[in-house]
C-alpha atoms as a PDB file:
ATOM      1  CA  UNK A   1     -93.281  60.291  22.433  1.00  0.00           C
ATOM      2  CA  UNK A   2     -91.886  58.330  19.439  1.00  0.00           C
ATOM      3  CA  UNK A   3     -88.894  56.688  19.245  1.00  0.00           C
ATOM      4  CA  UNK A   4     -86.504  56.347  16.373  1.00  0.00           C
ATOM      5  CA  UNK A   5     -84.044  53.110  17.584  1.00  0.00           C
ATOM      6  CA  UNK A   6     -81.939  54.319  14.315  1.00  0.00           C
ATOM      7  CA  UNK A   7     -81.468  58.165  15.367  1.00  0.00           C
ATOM      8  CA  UNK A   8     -80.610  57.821  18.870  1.00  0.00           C
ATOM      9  CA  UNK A   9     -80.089  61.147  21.197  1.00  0.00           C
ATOM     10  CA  UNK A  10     -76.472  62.110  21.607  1.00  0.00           C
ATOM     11  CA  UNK A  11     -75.021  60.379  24.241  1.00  0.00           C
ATOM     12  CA  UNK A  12     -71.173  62.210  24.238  1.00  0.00           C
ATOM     13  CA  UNK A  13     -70.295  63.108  26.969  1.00  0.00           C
ATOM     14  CA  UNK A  14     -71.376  59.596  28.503  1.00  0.00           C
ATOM     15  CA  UNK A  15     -70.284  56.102  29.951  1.00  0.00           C
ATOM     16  CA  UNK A  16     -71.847  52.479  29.961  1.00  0.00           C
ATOM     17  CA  UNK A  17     -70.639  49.740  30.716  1.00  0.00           C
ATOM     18  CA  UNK A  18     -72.098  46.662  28.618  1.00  0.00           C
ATOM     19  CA  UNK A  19     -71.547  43.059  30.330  1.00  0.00           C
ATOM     20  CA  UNK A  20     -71.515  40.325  27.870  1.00  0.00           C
ATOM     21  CA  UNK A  21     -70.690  42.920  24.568  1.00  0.00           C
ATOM     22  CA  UNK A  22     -68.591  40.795  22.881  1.00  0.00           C
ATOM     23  CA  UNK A  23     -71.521  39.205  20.881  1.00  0.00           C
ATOM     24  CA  UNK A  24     -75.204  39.256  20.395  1.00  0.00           C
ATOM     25  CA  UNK A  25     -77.724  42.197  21.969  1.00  0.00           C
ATOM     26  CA  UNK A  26     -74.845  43.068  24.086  1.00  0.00           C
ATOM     27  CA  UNK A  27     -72.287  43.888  21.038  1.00  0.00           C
ATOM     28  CA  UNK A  28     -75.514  45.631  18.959  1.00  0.00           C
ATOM     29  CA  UNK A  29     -76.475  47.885  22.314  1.00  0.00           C
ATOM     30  CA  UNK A  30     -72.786  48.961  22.958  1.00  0.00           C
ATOM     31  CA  UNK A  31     -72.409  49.502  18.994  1.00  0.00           C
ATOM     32  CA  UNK A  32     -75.394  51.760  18.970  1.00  0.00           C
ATOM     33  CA  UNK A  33     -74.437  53.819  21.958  1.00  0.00           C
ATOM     34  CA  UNK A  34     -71.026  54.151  20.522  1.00  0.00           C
ATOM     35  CA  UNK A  35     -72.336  55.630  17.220  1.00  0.00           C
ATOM     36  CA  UNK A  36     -74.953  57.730  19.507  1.00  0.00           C
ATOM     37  CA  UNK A  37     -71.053  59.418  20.743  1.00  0.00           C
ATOM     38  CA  UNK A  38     -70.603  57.659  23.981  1.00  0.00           C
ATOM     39  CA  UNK A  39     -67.618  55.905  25.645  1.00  0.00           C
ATOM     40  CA  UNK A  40     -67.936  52.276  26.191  1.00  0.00           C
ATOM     41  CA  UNK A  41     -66.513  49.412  28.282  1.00  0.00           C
ATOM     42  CA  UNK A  42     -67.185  46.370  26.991  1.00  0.00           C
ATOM     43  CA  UNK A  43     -67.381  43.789  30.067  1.00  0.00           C
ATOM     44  CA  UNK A  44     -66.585  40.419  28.624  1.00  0.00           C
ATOM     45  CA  UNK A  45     -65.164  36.941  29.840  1.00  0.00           C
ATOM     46  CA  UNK A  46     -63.270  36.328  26.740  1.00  0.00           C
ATOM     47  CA  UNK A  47     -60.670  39.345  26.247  1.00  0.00           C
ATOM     48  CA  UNK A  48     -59.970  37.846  22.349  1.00  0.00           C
ATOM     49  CA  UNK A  49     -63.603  37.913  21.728  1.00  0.00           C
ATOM     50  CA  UNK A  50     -63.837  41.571  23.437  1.00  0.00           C
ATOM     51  CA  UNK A  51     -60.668  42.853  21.408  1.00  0.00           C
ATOM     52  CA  UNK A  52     -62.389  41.841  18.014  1.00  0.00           C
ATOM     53  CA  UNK A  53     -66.000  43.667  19.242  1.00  0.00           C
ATOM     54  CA  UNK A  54     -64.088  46.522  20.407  1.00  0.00           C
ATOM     55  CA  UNK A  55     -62.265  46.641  16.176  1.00  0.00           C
ATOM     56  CA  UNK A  56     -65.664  46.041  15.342  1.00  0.00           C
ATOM     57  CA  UNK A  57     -67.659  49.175  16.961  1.00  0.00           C
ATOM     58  CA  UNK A  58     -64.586  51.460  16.295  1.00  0.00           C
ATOM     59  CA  UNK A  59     -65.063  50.705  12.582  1.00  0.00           C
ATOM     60  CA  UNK A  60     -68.452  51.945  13.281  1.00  0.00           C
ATOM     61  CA  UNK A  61     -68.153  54.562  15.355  1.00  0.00           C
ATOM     62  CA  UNK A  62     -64.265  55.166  14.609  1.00  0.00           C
ATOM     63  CA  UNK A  63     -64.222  58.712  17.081  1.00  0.00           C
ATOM     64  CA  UNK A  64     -65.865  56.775  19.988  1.00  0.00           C
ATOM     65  CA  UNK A  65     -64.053  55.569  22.685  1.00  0.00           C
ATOM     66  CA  UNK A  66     -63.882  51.662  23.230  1.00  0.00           C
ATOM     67  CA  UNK A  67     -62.503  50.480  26.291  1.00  0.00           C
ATOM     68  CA  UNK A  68     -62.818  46.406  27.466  1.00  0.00           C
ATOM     69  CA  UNK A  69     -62.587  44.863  30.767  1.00  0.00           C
ATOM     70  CA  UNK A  70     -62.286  41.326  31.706  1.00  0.00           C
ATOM     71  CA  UNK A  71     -65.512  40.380  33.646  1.00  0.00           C
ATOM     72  CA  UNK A  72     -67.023  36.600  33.817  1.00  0.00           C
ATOM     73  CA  UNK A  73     -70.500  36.538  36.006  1.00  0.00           C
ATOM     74  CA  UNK A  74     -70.125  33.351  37.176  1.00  0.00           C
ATOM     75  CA  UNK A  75     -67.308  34.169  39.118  1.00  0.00           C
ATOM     76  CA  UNK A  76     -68.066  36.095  42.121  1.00  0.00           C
ATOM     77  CA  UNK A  77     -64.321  37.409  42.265  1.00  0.00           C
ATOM     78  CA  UNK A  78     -63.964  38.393  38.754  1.00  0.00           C
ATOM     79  CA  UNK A  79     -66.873  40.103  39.330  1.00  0.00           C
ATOM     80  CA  UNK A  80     -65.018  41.787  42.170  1.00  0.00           C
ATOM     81  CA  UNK A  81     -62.056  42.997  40.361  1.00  0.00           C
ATOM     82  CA  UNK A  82     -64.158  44.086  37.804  1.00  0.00           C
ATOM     83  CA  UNK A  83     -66.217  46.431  40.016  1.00  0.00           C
ATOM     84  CA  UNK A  84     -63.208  47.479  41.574  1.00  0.00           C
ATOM     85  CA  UNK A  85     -62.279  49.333  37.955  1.00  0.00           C
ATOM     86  CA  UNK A  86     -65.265  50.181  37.114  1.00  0.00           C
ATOM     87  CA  UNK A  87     -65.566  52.109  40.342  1.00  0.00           C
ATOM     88  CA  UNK A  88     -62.229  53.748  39.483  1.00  0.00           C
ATOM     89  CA  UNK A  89     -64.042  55.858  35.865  1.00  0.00           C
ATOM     90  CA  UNK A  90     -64.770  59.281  36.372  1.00  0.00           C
ATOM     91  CA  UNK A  91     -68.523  58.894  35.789  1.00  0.00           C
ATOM     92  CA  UNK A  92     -70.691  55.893  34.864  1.00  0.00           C
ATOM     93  CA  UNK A  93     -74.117  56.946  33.182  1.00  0.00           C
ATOM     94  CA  UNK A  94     -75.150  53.672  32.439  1.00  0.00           C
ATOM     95  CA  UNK A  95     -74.728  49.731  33.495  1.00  0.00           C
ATOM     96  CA  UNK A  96     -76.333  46.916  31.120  1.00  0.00           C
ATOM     97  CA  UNK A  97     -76.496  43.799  32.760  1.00  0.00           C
ATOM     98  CA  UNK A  98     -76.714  41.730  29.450  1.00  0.00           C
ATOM     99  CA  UNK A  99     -74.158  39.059  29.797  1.00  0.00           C
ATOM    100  CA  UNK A 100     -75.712  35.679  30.179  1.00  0.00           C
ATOM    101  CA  UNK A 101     -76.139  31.859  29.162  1.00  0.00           C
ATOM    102  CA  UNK A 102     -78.603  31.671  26.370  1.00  0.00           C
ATOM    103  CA  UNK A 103     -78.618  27.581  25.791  1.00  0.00           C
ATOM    104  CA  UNK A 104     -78.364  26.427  29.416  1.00  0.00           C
ATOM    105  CA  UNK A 105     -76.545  22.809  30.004  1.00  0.00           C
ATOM    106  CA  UNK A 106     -78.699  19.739  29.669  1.00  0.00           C
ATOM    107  CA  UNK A 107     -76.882  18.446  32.643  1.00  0.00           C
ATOM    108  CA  UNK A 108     -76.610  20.419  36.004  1.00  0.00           C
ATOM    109  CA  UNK A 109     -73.367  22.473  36.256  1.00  0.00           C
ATOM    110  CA  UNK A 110     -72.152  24.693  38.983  1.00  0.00           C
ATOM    111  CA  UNK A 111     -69.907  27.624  39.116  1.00  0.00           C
ATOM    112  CA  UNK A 112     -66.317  28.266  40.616  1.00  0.00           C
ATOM    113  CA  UNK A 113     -68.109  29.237  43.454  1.00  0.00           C
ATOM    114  CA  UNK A 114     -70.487  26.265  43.669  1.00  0.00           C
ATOM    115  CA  UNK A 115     -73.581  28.031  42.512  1.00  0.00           C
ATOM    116  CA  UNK A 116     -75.552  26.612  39.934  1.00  0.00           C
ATOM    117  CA  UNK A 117     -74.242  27.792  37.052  1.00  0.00           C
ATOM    118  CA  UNK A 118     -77.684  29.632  34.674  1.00  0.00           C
ATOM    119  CA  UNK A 119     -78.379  30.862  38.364  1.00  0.00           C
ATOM    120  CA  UNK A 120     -74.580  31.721  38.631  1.00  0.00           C
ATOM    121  CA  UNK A 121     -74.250  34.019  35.765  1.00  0.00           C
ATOM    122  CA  UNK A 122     -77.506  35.206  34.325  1.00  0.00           C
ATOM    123  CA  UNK A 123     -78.768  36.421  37.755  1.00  0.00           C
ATOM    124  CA  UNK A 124     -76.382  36.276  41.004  1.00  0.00           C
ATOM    125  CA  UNK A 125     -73.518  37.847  39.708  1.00  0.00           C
ATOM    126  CA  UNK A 126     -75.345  40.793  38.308  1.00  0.00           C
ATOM    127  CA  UNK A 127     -76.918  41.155  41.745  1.00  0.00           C
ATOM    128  CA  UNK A 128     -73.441  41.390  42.884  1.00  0.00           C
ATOM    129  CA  UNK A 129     -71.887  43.569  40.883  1.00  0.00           C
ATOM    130  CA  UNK A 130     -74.812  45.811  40.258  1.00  0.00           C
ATOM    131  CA  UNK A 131     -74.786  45.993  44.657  1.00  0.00           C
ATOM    132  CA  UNK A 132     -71.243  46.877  44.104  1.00  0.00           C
ATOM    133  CA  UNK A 133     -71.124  49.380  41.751  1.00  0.00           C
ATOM    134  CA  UNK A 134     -74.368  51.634  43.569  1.00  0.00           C
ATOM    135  CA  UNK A 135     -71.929  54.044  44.937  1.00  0.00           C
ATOM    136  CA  UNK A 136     -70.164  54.798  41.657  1.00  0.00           C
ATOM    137  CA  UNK A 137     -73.333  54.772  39.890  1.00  0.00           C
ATOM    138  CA  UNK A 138     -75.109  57.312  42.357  1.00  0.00           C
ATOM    139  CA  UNK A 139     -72.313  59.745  41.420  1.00  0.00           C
ATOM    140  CA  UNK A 140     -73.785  60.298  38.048  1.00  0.00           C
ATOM    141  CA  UNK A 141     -76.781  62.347  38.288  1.00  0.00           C
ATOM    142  CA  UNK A 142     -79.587  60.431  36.776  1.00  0.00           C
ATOM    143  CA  UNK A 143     -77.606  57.035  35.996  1.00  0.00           C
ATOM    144  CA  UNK A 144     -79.571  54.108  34.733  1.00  0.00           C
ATOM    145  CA  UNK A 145     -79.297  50.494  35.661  1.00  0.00           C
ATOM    146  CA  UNK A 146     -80.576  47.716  32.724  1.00  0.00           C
ATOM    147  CA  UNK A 147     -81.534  44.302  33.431  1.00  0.00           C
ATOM    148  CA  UNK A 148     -82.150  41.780  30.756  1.00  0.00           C
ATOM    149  CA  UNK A 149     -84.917  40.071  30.595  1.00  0.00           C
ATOM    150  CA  UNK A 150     -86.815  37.895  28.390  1.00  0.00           C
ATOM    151  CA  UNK A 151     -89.988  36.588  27.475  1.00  0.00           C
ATOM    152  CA  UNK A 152     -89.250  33.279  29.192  1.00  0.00           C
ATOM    153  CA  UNK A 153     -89.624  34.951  32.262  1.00  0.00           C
ATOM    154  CA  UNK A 154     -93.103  34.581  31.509  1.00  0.00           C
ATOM    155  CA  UNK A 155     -93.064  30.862  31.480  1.00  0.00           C
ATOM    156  CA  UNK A 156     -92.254  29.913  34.668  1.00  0.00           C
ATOM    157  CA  UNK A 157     -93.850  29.738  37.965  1.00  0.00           C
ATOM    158  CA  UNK A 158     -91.905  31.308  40.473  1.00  0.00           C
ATOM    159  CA  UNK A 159     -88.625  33.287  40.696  1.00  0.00           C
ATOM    160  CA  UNK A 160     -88.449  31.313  43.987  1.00  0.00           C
ATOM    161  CA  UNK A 161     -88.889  27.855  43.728  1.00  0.00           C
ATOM    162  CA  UNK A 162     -85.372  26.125  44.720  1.00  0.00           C
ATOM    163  CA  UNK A 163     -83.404  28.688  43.214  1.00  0.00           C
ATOM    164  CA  UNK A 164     -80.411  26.363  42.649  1.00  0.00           C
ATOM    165  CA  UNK A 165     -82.493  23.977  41.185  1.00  0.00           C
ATOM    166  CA  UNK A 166     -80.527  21.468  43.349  1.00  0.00           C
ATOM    167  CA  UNK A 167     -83.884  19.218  43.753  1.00  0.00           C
ATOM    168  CA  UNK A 168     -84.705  18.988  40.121  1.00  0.00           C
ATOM    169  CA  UNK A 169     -82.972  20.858  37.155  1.00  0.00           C
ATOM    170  CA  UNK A 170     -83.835  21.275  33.443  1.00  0.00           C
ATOM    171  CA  UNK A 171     -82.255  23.605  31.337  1.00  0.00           C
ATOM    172  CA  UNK A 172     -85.290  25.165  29.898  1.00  0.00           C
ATOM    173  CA  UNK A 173     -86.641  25.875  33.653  1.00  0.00           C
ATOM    174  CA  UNK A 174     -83.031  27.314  34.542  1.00  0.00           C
ATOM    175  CA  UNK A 175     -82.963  29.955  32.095  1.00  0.00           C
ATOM    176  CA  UNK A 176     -86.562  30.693  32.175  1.00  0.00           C
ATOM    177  CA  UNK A 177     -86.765  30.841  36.220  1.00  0.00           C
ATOM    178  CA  UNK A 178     -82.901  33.289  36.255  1.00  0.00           C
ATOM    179  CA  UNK A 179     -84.309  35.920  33.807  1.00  0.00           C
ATOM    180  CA  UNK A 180     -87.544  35.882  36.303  1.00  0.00           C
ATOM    181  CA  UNK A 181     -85.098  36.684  38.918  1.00  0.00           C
ATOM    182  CA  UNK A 182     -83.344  39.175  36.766  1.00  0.00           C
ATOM    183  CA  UNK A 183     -86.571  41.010  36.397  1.00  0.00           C
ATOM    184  CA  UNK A 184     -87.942  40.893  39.449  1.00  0.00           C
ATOM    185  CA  UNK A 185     -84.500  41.968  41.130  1.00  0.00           C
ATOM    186  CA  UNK A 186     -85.232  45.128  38.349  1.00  0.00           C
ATOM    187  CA  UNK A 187     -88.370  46.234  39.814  1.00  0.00           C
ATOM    188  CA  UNK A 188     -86.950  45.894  43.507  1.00  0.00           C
ATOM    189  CA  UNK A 189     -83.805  47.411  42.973  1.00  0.00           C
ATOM    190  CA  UNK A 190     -85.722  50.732  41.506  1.00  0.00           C
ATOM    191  CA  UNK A 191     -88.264  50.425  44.742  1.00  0.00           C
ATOM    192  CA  UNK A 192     -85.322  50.647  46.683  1.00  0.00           C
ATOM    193  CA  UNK A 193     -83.539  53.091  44.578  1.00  0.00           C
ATOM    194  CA  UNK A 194     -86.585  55.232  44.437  1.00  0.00           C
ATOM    195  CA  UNK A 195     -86.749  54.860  48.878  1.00  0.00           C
ATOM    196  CA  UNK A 196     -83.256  56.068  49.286  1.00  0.00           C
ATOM    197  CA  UNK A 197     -83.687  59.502  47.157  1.00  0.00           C
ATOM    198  CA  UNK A 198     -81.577  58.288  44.470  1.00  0.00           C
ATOM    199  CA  UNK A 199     -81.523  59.558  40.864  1.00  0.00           C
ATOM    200  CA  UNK A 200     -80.255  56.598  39.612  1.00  0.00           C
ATOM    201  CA  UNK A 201     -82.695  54.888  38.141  1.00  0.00           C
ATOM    202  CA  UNK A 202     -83.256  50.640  37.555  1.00  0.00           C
ATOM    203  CA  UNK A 203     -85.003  49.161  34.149  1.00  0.00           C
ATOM    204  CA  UNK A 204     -86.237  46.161  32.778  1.00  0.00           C
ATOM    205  CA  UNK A 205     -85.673  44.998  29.326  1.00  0.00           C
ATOM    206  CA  UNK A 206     -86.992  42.086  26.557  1.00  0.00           C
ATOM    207  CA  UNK A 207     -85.381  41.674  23.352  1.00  0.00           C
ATOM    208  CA  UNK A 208     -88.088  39.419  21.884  1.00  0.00           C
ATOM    209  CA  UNK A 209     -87.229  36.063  19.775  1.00  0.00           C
ATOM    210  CA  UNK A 210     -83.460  37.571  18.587  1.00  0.00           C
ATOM    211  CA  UNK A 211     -81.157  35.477  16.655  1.00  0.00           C
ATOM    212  CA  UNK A 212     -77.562  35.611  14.740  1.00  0.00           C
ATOM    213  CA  UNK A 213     -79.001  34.582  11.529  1.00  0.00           C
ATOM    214  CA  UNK A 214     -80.821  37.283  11.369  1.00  0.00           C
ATOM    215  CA  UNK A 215     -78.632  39.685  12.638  1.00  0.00           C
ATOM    216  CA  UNK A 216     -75.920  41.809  10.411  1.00  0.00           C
ATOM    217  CA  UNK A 217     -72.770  40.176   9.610  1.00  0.00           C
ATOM    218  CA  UNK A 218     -69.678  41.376  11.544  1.00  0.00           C
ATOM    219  CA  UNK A 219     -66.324  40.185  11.233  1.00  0.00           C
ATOM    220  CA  UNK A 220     -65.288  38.540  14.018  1.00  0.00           C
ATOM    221  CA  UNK A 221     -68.538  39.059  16.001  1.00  0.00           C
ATOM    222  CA  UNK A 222     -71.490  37.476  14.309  1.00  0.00           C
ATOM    223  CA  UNK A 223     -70.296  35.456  11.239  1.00  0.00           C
ATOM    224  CA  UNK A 224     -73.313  33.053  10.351  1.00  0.00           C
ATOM    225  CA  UNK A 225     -73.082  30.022   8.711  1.00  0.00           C
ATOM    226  CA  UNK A 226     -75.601  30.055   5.502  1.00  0.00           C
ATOM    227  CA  UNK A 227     -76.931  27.028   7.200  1.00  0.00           C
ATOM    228  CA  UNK A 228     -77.500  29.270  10.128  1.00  0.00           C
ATOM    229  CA  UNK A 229     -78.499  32.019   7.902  1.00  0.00           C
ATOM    230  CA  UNK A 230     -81.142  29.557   5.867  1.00  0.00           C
ATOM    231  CA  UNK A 231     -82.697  28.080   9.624  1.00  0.00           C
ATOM    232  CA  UNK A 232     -83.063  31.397  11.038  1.00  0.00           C
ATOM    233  CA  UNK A 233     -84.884  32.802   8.169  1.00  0.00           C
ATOM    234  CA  UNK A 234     -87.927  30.854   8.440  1.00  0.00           C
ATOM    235  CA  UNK A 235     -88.386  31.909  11.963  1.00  0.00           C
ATOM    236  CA  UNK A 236     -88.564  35.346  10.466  1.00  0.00           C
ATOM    237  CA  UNK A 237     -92.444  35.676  10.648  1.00  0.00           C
ATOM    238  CA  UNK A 238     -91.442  36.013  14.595  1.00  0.00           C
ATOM    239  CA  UNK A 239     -87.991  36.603  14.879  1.00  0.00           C
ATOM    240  CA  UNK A 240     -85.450  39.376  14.715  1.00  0.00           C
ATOM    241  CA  UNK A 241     -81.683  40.097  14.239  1.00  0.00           C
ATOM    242  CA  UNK A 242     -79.961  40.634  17.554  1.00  0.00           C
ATOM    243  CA  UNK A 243     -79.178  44.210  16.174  1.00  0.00           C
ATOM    244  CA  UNK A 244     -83.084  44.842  16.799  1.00  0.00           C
ATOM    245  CA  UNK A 245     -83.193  42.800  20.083  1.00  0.00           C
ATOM    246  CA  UNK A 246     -80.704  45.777  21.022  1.00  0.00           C
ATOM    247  CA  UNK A 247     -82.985  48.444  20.558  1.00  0.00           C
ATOM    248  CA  UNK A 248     -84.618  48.252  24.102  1.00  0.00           C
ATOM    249  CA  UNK A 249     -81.646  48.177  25.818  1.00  0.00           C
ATOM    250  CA  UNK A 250     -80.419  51.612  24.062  1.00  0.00           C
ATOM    251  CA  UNK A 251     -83.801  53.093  24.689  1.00  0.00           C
ATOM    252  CA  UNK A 252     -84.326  52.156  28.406  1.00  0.00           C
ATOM    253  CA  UNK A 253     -80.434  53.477  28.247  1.00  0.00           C
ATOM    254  CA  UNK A 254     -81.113  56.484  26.725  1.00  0.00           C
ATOM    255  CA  UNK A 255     -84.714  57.741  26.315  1.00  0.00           C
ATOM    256  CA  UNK A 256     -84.766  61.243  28.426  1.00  0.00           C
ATOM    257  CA  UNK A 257     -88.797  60.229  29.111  1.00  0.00           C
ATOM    258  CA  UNK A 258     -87.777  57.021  30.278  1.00  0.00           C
ATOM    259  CA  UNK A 259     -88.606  56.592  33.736  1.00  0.00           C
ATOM    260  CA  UNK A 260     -87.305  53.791  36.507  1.00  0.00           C
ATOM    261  CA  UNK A 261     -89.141  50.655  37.214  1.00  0.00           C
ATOM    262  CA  UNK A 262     -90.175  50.671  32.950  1.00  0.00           C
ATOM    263  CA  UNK A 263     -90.585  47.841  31.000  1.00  0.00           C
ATOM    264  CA  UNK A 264     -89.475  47.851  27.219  1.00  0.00           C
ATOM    265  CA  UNK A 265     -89.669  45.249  24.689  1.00  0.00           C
ATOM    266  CA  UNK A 266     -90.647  44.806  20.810  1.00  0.00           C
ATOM    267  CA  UNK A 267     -94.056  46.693  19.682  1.00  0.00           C
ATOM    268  CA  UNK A 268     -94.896  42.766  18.935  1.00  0.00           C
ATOM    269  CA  UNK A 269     -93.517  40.791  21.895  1.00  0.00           C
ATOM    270  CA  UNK A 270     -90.716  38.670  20.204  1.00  0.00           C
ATOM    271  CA  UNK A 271     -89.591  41.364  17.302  1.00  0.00           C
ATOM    272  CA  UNK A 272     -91.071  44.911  16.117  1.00  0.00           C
ATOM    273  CA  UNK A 273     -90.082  48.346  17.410  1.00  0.00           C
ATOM    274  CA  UNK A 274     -89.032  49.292  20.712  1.00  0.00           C
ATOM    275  CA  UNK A 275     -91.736  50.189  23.231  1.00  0.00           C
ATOM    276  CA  UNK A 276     -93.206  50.536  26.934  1.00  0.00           C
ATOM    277  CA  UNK A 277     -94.769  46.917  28.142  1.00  0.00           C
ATOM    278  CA  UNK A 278     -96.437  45.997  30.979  1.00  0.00           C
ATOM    279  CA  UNK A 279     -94.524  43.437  33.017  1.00  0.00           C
ATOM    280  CA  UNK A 280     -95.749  40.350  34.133  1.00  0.00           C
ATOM    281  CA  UNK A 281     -97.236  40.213  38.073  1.00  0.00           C
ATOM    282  CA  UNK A 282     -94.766  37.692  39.224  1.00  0.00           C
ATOM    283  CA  UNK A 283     -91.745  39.963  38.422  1.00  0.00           C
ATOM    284  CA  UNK A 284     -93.577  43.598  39.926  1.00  0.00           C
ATOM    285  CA  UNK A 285     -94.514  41.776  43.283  1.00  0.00           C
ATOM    286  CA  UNK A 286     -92.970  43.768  46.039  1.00  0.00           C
ATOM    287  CA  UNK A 287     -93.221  41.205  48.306  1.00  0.00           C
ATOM    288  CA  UNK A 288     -91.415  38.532  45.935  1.00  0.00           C
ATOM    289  CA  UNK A 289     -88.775  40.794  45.034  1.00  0.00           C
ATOM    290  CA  UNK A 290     -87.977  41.160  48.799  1.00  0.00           C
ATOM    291  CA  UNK A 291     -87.817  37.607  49.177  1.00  0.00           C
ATOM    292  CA  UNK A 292     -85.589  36.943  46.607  1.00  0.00           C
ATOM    293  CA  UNK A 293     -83.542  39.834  47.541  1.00  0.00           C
ATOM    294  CA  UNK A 294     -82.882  38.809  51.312  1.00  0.00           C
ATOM    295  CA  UNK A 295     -82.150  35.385  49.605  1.00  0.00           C
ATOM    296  CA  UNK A 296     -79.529  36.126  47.381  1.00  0.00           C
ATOM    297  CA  UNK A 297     -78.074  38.010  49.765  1.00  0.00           C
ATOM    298  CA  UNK A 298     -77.781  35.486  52.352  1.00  0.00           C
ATOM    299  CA  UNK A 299     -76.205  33.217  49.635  1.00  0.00           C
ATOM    300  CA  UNK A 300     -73.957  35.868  48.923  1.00  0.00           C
ATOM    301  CA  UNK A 301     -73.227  36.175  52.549  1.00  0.00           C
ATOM    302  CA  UNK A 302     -72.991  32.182  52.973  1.00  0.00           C
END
């Protein structure tokens, strides 16, 4: 079927809870649902920075309802009191796991927790909080789980060489090798989803080459410098605003032919339209997927 990212389905009635929607794909995805008529939480590490969002997609959307919720990935008990609220709505059609570090340290850093810290909070702490918040998903006929992606994924190796990067670490290989995890932990989660007889269903997301320079100004939210604005412009033979990185989030949210285990992404890998991709191997593997699952949960455990 087509899809029309600017004349989404009505989503009233409905909840999602966006991590990282304070800025970036993550603001643009909860925006768009909001407008679409459903009730957002906005899941964000900064509660300043998720005050001025939340002004931002009321303006918008000024009969939605905006909620926001102090969440910071890297930190395996914020992520606990944070599932512990989220388990307390009344229904919860929809999770996007978008929060994440874009521009990695040069230097290794590690969490509060003493996890590497691109490992930390692009991959582990969605793990856990997605694992906690199952049972309050499940309750929600038909729920969807999202997991961000990215076309890095496709640069690296393995989503299970050292996976804290304690022998060797480069920035570039710890964002590109977490967002391999993310996606592979996608595919398994729906394999396991789909084992159990659940309804709720997992997908995998891309939101091509986006950047801020490109995106819509916002007050508060995404206010580009002209430098910025100038810089990002000649990428824009391959590059897109971060309003259009958002649109395969809110379809692989939203699309009633969407199925779990998808893949979406831009009609032209880094920007274009949203549609149905094929995934790389390395991220479908069943057999890598329960690898790195039985990993992360014995580093969970540990």
């Amino acid at each position: 079927m087509t899809w029309d990212p600017r004349h989404i389905p009505s989503q009233s009635g409905k909840t999602f809870v966006v991590t990282g929607a304070n800025a970036g794909v993550g603001f643009f995805a909860a925006a768009q649902l909001a407008v679409a008529g459903a009730s957002v939480v906005l899941a964000c590490r900064n509660d300043e920075r998720a005050d001025a969002a939340a002004r931002a997609i009321r303006t918008r959307a000024p009969h939605s309802t905006v909620g926001t919720l102090r969440l910071d990935v890297s930190d395996l008990s914020s992520v606990a009191a944070a599932s512990d609220a989220i388990v307390a709505l009344p229904r919860l059609d929809g999770l996007i796991a978008n929060a994440g570090i874009v521009h990695p340290p040069r230097d290794r850093e590690v969490s509060l927790d003493g996890n590497e810290l691109v490992f930390a909070t692009n991959y582990l702490g969605h793990f856990a909080l997605v694992n906690r918040l199952l049972p309050a998903v499940d309750r929600t006929p038909g729920a969807r789980v999202v997991l961000l992606g990215s076309i890095a994924a496709r640069l690296t190796r393995s989503a299970l060489d050292d996976l804290q990067l304690a022998g060797s670490y480069d920035s570039w290989t710890a964002y590109a090798q977490s967002k391999l995890e993310v996606e592979s932990f996608g595919f398994e989660l729906d394999r396991r989803l789909r084992a159990t007889g659940s309804t709720t269903q997992a997908l995998v997301v891309q939101p091509g080459y986006s950047v801020g320079g490109l995106s819509p100004r916002v007050p508060g939210v995404n206010e580009p410098s002209r430098a910025k604005r100038f810089g990002d412009a000649l990428q824009g033979l391959w590059a897109q605003g971060k309003d259009r990185g958002a649109w395969p989030v809110v379809r692989a949210a939203t699309d009633p032919a969407a199925q779990g285990g998808w893949y979406f992404g831009p009609s032209l890998l880094t920007q274009g339209a949203p549609v149905r991709r094929q995934p790389i191997k390395a991220s479908t593997d069943p057999a890598i997927g329960a690898r790195l699952w039985e990993r992360t949960e014995a580093i969970l455990a540990g």
